[in-house]
Protein backbone atom coordinates (compact mmCIF):
# COMPACT_ATOMS: atom_id res chain seq x y z
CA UNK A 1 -1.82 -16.79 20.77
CA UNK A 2 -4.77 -17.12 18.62
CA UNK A 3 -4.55 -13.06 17.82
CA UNK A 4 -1.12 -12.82 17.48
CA UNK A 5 -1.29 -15.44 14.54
CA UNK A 6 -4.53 -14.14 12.86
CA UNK A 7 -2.65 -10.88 12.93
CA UNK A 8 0.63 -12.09 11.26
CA UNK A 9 -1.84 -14.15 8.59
CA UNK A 10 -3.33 -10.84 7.91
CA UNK A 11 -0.03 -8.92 7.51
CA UNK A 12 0.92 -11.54 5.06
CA UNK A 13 -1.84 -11.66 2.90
CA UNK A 14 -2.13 -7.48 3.25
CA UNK A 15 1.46 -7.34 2.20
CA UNK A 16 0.91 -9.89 -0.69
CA UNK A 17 -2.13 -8.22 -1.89
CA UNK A 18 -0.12 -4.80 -2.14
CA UNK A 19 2.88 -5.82 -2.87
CA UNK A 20 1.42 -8.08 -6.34
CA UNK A 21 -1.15 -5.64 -7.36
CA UNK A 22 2.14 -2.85 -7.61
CA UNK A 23 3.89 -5.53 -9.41
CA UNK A 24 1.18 -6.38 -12.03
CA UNK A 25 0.24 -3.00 -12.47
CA UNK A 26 3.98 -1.87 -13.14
CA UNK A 27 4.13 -4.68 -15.54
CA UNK A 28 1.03 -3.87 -17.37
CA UNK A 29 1.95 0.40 -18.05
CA UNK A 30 5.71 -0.87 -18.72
CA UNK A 31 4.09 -3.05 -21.35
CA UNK A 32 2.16 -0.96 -22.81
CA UNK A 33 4.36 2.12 -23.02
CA UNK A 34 7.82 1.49 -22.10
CA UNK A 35 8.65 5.26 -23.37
CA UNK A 36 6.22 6.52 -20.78
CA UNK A 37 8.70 4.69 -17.65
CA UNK A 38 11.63 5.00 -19.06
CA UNK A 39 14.17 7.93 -20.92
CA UNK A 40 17.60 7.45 -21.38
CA UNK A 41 18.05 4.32 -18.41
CA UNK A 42 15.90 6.38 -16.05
CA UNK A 43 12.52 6.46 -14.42
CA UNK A 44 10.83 9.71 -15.78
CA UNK A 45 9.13 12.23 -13.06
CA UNK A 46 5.73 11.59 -14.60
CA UNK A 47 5.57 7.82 -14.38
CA UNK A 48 7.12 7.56 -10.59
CA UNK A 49 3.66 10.30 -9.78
CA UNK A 50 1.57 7.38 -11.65
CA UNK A 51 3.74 5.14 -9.73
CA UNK A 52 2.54 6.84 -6.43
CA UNK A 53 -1.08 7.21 -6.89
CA UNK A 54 -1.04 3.44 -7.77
CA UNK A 55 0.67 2.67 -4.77
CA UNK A 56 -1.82 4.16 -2.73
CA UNK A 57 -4.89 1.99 -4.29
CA UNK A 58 -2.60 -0.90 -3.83
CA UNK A 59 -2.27 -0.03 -0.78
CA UNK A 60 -5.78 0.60 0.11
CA UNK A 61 -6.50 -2.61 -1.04
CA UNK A 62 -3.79 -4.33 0.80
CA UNK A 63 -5.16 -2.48 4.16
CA UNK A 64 -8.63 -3.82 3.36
CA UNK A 65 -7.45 -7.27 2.79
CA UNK A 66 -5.57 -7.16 5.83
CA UNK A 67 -9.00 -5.92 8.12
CA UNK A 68 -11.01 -8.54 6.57
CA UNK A 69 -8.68 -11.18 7.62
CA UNK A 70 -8.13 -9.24 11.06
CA UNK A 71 -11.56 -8.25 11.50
CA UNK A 72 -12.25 -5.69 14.46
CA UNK A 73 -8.85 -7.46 16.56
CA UNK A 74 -6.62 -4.74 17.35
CA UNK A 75 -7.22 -2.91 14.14
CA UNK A 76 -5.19 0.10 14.20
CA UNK A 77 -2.58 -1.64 15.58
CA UNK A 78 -2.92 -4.26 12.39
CA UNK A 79 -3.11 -1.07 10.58
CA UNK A 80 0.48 0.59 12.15
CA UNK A 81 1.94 -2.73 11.03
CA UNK A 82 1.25 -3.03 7.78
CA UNK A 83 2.20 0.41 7.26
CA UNK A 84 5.44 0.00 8.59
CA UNK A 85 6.47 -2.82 6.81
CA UNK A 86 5.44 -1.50 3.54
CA UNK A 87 7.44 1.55 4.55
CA UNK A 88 10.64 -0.56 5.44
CA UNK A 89 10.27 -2.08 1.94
CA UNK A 90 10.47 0.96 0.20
CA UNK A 91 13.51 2.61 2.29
CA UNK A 92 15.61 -0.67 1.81
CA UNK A 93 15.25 -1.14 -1.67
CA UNK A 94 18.67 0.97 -2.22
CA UNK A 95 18.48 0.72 -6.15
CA UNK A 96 15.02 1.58 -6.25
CA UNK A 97 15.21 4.33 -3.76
CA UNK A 98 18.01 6.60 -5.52
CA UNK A 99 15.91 6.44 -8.93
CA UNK A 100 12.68 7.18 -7.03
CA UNK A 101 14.73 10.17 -5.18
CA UNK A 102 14.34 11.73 -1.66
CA UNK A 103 10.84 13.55 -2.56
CA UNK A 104 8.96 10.72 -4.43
CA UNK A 105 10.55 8.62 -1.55
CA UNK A 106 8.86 10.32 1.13
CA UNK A 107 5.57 10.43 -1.05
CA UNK A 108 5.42 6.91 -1.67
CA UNK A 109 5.97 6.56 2.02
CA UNK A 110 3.04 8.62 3.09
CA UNK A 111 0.40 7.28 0.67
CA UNK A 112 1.47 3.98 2.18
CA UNK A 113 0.37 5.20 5.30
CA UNK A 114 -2.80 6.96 3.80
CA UNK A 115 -3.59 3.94 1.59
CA UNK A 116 -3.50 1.27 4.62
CA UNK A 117 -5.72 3.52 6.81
CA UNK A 118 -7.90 4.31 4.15
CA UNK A 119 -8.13 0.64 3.33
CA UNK A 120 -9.07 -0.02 6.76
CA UNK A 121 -11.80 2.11 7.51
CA UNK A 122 -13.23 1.11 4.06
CA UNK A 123 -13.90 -2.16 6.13
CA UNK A 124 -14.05 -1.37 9.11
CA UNK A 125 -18.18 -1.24 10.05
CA UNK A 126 -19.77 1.70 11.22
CA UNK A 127 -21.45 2.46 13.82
CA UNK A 128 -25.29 2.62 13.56
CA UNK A 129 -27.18 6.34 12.57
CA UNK A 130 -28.86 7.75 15.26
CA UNK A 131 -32.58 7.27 14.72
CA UNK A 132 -34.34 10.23 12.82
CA UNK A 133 -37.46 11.55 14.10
């Protein structure tokens, strides 16, 4: 029981974590540069690559948050998790997903995965060095 909640808490604050540091971020460049997001009512192909790249630190720290609250229980399958439901986000978000298109789609959807793994074995510890001698 006690896993299966601790793993749920994580998920939560891993998906918060990601989910608020895209929305800030997008917030911030719109801000700052609406011309640079937007031409003519659409997303333009070099902001949804900025777009991407963010999303993968987001995620990375979203996957970190999510193994410090998990620690070493079940961590790839913590990991799996949060990358799937960041993934499921993304491909039912209809509006989102047709100005993104099919490429950027699939792109955002593997630095998802890339960005929660990475963010994992950021904290995940290692294992001790052999001794030199």
């Amino acid at each position: 029981m006690i896993p299966g909640v601790l793993i749920a808490i994580g998920l939560a604050v891993g998906y918060t974590v990601t989910v608020g540091m895209a929305i800030v971020t997008t917030f911030a460049i719109t801000a700052a540069d609406p011309t640079f997001v937007v031409r003519e009512y659409r997303i333009r192909q070099r902001y949804k690559l900025v777009q991407e790249l963010l999303w993968l630190a987001c995620a990375v720290a979203g996957g970190y948050a999510t193994a410090t609250v998990t620690g070493t229980m079940y961590p790839w399958l913590t990991a799996s998790l949060l990358a799937a439901i960041l993934i499921l986000v993304l491909w039912t978000n209809t509006w989102e997903m047709r100005q993104r298109g099919l490429a950027n789609q699939l792109l955002m959807s593997a630095m998802s995965v890339a960005g929660v793994a990475l963010g994992f074995l950021l904290r995940m510890p290692q294992p001790p060095s052999p001794p030199r001698g």
